[in-house]
C-alpha atoms as a PDB file:
ATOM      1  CA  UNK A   1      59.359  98.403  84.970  1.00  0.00           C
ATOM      2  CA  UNK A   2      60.160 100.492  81.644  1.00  0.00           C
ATOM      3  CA  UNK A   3      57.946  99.143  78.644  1.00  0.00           C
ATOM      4  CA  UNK A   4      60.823  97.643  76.780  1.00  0.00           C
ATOM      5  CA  UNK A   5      61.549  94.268  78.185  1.00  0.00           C
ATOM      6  CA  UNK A   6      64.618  93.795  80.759  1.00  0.00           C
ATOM      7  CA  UNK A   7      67.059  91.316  81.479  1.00  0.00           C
ATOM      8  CA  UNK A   8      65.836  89.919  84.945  1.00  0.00           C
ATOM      9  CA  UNK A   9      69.777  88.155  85.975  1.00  0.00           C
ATOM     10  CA  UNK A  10      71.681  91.555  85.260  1.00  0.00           C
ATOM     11  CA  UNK A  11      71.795  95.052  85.857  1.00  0.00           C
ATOM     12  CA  UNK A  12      73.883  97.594  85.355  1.00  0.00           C
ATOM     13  CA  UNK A  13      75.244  99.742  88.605  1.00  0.00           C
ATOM     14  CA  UNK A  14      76.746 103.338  88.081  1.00  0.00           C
ATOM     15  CA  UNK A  15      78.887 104.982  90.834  1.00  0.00           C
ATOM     16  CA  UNK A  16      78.655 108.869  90.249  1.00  0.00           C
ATOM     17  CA  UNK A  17      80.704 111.761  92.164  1.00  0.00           C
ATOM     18  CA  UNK A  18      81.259 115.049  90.349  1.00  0.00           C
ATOM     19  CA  UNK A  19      80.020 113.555  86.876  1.00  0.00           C
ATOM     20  CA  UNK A  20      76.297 114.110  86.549  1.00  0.00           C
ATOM     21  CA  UNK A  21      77.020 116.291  83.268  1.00  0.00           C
ATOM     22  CA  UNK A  22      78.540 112.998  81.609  1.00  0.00           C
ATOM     23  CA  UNK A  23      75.946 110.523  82.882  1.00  0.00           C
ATOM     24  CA  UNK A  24      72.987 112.143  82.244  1.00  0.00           C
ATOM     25  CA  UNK A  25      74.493 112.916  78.686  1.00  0.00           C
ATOM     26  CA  UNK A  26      74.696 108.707  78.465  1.00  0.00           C
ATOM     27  CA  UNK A  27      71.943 107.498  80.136  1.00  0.00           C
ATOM     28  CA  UNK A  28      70.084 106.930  77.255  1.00  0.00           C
ATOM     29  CA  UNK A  29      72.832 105.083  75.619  1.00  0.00           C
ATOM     30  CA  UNK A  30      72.985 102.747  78.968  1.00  0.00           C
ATOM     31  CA  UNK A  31      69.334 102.385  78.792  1.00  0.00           C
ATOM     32  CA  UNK A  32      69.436 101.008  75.551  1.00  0.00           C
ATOM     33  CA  UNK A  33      71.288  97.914  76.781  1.00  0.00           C
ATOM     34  CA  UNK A  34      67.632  97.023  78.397  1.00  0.00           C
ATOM     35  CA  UNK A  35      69.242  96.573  82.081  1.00  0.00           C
ATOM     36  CA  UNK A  36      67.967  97.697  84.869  1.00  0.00           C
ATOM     37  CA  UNK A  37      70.230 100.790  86.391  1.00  0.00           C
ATOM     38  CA  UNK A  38      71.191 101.596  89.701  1.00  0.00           C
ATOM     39  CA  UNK A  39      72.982 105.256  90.217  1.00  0.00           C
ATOM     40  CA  UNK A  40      74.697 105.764  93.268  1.00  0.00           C
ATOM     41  CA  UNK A  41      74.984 109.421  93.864  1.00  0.00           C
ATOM     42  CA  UNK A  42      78.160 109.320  95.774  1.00  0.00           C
ATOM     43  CA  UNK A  43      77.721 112.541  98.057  1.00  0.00           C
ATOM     44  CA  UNK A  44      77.112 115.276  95.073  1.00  0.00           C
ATOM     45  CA  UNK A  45      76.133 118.818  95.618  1.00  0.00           C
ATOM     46  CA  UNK A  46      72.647 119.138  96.287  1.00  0.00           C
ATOM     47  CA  UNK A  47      71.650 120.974  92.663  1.00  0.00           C
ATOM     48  CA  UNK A  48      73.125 118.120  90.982  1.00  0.00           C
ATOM     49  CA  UNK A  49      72.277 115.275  93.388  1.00  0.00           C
ATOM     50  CA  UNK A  50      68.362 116.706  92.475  1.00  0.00           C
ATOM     51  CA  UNK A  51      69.280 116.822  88.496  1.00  0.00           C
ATOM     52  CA  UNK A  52      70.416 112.743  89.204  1.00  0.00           C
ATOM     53  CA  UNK A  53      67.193 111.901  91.239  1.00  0.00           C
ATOM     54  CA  UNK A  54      64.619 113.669  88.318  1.00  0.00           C
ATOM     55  CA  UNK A  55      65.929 111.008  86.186  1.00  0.00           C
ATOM     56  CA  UNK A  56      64.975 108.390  88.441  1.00  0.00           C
ATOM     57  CA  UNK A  57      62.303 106.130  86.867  1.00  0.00           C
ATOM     58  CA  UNK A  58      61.136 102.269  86.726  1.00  0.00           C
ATOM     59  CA  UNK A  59      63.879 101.081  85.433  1.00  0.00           C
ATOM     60  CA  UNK A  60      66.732 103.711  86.713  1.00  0.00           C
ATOM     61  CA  UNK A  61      67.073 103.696  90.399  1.00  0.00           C
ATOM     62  CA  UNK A  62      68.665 106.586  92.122  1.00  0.00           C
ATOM     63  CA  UNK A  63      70.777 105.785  95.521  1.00  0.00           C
ATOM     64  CA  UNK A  64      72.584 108.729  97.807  1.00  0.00           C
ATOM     65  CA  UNK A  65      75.036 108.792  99.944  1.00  0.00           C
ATOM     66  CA  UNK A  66      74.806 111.942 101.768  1.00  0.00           C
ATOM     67  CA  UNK A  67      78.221 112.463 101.555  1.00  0.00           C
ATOM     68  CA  UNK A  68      81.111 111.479  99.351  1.00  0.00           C
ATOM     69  CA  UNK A  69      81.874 108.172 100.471  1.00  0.00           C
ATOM     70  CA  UNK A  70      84.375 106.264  97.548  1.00  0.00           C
ATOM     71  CA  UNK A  71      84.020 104.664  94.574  1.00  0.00           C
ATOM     72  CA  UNK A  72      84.249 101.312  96.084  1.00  0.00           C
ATOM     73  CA  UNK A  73      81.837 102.413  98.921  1.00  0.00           C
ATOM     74  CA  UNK A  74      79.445 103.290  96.399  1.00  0.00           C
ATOM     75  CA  UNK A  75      79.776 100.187  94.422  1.00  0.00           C
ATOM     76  CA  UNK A  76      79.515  98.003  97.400  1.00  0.00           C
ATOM     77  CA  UNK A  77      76.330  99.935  98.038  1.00  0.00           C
ATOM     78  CA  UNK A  78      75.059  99.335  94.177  1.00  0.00           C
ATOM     79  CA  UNK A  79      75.957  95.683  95.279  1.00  0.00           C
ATOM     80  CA  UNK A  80      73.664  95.119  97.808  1.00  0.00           C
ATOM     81  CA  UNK A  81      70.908  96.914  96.001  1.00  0.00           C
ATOM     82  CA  UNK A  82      71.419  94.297  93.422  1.00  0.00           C
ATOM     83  CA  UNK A  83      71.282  91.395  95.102  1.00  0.00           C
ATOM     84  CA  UNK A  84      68.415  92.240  97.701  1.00  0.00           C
ATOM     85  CA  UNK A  85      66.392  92.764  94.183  1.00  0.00           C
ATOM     86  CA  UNK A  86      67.333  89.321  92.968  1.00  0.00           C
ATOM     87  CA  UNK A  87      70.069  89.955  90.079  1.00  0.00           C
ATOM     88  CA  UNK A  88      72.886  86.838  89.704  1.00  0.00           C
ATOM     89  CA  UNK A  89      74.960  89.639  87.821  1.00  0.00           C
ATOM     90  CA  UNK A  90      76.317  93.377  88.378  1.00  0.00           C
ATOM     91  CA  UNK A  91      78.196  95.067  85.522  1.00  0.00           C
ATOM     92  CA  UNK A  92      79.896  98.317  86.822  1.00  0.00           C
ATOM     93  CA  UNK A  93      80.637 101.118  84.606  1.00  0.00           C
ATOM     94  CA  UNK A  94      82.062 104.557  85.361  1.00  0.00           C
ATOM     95  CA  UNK A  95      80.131 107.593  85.204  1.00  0.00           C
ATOM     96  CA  UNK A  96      82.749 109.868  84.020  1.00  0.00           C
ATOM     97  CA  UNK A  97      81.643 109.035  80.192  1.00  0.00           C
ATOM     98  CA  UNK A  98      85.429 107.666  78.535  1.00  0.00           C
ATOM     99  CA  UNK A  99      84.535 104.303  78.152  1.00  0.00           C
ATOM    100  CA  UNK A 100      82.354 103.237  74.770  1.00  0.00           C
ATOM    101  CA  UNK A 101      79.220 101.723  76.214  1.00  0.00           C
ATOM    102  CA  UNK A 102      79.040  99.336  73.331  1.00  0.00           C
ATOM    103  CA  UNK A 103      81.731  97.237  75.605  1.00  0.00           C
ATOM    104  CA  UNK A 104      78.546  96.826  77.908  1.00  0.00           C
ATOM    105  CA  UNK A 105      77.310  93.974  75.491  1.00  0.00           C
ATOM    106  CA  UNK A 106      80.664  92.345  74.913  1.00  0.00           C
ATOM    107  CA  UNK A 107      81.022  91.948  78.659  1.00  0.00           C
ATOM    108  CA  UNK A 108      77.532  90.110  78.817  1.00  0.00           C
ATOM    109  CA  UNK A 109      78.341  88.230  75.596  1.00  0.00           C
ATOM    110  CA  UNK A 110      81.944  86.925  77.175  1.00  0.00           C
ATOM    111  CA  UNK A 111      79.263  86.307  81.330  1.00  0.00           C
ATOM    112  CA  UNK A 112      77.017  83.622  78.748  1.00  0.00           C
ATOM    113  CA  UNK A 113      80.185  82.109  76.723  1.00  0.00           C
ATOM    114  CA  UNK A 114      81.801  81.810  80.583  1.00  0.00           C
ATOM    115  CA  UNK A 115      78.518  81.916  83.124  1.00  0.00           C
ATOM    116  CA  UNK A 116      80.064  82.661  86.929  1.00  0.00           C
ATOM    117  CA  UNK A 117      83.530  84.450  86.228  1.00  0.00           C
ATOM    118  CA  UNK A 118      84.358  87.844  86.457  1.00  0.00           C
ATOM    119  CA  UNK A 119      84.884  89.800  83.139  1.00  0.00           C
ATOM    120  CA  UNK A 120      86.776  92.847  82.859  1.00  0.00           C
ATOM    121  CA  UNK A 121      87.196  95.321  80.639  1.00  0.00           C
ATOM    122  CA  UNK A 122      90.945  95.803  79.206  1.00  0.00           C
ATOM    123  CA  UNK A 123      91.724  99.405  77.366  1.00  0.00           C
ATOM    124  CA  UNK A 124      92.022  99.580  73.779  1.00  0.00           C
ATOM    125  CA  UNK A 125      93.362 103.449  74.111  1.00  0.00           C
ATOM    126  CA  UNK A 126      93.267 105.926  71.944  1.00  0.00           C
ATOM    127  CA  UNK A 127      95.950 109.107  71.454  1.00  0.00           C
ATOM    128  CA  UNK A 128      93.941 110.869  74.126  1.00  0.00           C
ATOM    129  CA  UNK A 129      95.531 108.973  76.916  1.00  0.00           C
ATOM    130  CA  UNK A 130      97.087 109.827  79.459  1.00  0.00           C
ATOM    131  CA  UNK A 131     100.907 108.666  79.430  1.00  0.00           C
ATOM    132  CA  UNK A 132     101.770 109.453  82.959  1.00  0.00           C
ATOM    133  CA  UNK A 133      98.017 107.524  83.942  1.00  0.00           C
ATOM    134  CA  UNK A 134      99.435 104.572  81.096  1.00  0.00           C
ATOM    135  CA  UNK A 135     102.237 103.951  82.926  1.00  0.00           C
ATOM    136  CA  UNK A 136     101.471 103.632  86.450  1.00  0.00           C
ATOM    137  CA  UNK A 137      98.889 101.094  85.438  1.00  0.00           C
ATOM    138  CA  UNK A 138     101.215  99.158  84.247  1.00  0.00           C
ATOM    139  CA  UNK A 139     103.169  99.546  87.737  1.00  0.00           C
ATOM    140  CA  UNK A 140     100.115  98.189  89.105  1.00  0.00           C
ATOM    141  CA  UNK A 141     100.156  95.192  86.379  1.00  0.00           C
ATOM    142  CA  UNK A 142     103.110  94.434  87.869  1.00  0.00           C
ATOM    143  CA  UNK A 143     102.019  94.093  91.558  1.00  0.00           C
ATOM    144  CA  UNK A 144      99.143  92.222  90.535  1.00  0.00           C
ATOM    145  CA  UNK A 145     100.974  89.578  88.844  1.00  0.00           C
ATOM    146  CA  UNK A 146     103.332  89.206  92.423  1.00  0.00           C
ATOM    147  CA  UNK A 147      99.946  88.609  94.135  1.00  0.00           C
ATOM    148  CA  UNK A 148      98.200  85.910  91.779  1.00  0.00           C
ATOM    149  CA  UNK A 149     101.450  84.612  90.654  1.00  0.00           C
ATOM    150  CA  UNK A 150     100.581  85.499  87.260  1.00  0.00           C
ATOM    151  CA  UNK A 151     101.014  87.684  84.217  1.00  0.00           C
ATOM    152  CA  UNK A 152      97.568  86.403  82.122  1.00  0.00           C
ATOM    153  CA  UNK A 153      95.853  89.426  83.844  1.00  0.00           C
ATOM    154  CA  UNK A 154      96.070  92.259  81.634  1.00  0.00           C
ATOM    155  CA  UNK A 155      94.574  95.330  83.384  1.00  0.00           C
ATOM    156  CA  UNK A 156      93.028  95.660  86.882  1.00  0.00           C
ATOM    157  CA  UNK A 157      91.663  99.341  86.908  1.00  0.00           C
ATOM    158  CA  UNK A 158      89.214  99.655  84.337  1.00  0.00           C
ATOM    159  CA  UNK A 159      85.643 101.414  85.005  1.00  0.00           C
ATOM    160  CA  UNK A 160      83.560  98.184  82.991  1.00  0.00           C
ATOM    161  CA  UNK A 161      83.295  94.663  84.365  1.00  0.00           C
ATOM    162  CA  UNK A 162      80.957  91.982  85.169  1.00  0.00           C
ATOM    163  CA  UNK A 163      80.925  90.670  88.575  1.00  0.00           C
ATOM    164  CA  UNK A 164      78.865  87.880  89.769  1.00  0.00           C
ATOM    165  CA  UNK A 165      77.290  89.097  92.959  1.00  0.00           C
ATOM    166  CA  UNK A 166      76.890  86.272  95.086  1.00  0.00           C
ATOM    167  CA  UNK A 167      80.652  85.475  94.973  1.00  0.00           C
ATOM    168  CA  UNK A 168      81.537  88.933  95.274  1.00  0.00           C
ATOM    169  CA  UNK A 169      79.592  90.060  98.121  1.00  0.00           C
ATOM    170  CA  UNK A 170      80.844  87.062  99.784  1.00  0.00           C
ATOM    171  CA  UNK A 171      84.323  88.563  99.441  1.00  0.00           C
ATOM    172  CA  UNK A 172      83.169  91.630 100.536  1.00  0.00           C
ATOM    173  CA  UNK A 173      81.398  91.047 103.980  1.00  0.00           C
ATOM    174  CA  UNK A 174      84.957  88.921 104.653  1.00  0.00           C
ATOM    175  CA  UNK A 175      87.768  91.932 104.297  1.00  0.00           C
ATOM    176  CA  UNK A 176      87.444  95.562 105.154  1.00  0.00           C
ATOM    177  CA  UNK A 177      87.786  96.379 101.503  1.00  0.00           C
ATOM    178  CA  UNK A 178      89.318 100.121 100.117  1.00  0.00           C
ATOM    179  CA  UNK A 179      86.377 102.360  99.951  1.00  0.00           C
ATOM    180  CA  UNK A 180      88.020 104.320  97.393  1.00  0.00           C
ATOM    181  CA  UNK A 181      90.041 104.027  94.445  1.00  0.00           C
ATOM    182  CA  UNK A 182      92.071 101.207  95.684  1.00  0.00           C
ATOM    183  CA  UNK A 183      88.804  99.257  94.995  1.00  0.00           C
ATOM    184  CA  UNK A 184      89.090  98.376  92.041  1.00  0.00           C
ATOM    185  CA  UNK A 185      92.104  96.144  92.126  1.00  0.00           C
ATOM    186  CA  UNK A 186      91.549  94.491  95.570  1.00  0.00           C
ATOM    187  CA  UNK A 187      88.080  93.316  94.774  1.00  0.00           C
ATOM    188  CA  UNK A 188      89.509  91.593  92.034  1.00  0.00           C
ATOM    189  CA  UNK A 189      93.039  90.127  93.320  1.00  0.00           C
ATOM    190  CA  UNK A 190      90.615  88.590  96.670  1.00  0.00           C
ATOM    191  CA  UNK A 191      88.279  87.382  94.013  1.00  0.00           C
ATOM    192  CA  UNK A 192      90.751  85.360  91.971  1.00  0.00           C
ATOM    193  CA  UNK A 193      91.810  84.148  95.438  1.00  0.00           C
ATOM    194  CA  UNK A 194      88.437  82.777  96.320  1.00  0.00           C
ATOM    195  CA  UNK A 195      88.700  81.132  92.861  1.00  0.00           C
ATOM    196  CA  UNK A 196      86.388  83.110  90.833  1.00  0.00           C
ATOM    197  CA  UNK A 197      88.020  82.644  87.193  1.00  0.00           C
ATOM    198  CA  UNK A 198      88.660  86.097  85.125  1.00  0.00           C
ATOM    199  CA  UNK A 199      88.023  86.888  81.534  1.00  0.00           C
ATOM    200  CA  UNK A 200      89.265  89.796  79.790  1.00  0.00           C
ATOM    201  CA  UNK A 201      87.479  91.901  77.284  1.00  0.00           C
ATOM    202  CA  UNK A 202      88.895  94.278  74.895  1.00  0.00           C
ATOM    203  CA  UNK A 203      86.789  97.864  75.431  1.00  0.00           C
ATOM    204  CA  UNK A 204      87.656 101.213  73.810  1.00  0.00           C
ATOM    205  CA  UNK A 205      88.777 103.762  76.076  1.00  0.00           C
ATOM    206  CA  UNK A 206      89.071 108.095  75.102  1.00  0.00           C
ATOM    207  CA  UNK A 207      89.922 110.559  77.688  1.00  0.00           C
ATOM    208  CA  UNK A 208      87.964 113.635  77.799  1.00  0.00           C
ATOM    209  CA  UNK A 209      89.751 116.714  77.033  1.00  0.00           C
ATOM    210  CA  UNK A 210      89.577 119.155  80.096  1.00  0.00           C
ATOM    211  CA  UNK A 211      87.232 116.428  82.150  1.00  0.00           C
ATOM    212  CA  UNK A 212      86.753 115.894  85.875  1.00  0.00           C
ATOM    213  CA  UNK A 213      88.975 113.588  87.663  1.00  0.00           C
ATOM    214  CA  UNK A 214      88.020 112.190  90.720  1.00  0.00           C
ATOM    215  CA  UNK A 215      92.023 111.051  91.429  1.00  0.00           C
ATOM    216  CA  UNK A 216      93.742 112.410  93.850  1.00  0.00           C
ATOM    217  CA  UNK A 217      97.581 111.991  92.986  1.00  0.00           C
ATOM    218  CA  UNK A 218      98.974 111.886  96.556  1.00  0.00           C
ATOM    219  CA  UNK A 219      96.573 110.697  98.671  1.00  0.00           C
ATOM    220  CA  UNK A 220      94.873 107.680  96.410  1.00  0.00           C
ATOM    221  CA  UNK A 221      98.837 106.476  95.142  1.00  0.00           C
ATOM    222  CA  UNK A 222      99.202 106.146  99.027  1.00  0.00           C
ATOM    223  CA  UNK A 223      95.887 104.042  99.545  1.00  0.00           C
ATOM    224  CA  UNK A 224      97.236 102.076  96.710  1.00  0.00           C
ATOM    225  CA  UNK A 225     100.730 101.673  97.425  1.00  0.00           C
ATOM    226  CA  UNK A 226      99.273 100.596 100.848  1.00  0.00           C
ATOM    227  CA  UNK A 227      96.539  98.397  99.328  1.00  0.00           C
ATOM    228  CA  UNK A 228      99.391  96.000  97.475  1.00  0.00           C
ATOM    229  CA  UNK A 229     101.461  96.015 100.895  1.00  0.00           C
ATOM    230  CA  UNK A 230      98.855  94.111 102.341  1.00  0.00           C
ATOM    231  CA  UNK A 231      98.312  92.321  99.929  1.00  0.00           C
ATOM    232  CA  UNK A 232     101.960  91.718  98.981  1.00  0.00           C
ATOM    233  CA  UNK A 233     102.392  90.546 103.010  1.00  0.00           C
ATOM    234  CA  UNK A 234      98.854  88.622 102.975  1.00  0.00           C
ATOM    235  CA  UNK A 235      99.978  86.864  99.689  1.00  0.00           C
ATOM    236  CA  UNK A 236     103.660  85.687 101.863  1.00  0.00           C
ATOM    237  CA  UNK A 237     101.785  84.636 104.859  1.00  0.00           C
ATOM    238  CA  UNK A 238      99.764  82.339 102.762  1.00  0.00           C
ATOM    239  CA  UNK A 239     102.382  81.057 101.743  1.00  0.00           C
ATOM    240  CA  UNK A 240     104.015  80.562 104.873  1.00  0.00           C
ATOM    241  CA  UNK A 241     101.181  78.711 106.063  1.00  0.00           C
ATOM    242  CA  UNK A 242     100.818  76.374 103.357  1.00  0.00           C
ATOM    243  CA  UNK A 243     104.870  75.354 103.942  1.00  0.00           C
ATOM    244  CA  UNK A 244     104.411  74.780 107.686  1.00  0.00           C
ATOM    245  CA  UNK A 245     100.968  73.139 107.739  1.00  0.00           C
ATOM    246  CA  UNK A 246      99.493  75.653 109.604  1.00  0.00           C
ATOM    247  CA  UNK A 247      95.461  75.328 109.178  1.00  0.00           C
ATOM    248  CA  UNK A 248      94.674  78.781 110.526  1.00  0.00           C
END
């Protein structure tokens, strides 16, 4: 381990894909929250896969995927990591460098006031958004109330939030979960489903003028719009179920 002392229930996991310029420019900031990190090097090019494994050390470990794989592939992967090294906790951040890392210690802060939930981060935005990105999370918003049969949750799609790993891992050797950016939001609609309780936490948000996005317009709005279908059906079948008796 690093000389400074490290939490020993948490760690921090980091799924990277054409954003080595913006992690490596943080990683000292993430370091500073005295967790141990896991960067998974989602299938980079090979100059910049070797620039992520020089900064490998005690307390950073570097995983690769040999190709690009997803975001939620990745974080699965950072998942596993986690718990086969003992960790209760997992807080996911992205790599791409817009969200403050300072919400890193408010999302601990709100695991101890509420041990076992999941916290997520909720965007406090600044002008730099993006208003056609603004919007369609809200479009999301709305599907995600239709499938928990509530409004309380307030965003479903930021890169920061605290999972607890034994809960989640359950949910994810149960469903063949999206392996790429419809991640985000189905890990946490089947968590609230297997009754893991939520709590929101207010983080600040910027987006980087002329940065890399990993979104692909057409192809991920089509593995989302797909994502709440099933959902959106799995959600009615439920509730068939549960009016008919049916145990199975």
């Amino acid at each position: 381990m690093a000389e400074r002392e490290l939490r020993t229930d948490a760690c921090l996991i980091v799924p990277c894909y054409r954003h080595v310029g913006p992690l490596l420019e943080s990683l000292e900031r993430l370091r500073a929250c005295r967790m141990p990190i896991i960067i998974v090097d989602d299938g980079n090019a090979p100059e910049e896969g070797a620039r992520l494994a020089a900064a490998g050390s005690d307390d950073v470990i570097i995983l690769r995927n040999e190709e690009n794989l997803g975001k939620g592939a990745s974080v699965i992967m950072g998942f596993r990591k986690a718990a086969e090294l003992g960790f209760r906790y997992a807080v996911q951040i992205d790599a791409d460098g817009q969200i403050d890392t300072g919400g890193i210690a408010d999302v601990l802060a709100a695991s101890e006031r509420n041990p076992g939930r999941l916290v997520y981060g909720v965007p406090v935005y600044d002008r730099s958004v993006n208003r056609l990105r603004f919007i369609s999370r809200y479009i999301t918003h709305f599907w995600v109330a239709v499938e928990l049969g509530r409004c309380a949750v307030t965003d479903t799609m930021c890169g920061l939030r605290l999972y607890p790993l034994k809960e989640t891992l359950e949910v994810c050797g149960a469903h063949r979960l999206g392996a790429r950016m419809d991640f985000d939001t189905e890990i946490f609609v089947r968590l609230c489903w297997a009754g893991v309780r939520d709590v929101p936490v207010p983080v600040r948000v910027r987006y980087i003028e002329n940065g890399v996005s990993n979104f692909d317009a057409l192809r991920d709005n089509v593995r989302i719009s797909w994502m709440h279908t099933r959902l959106v059906c799995e959600k009615c079948l439920r509730g068939m179920k549960r009016l008919f008796g049916i145990r199975r």
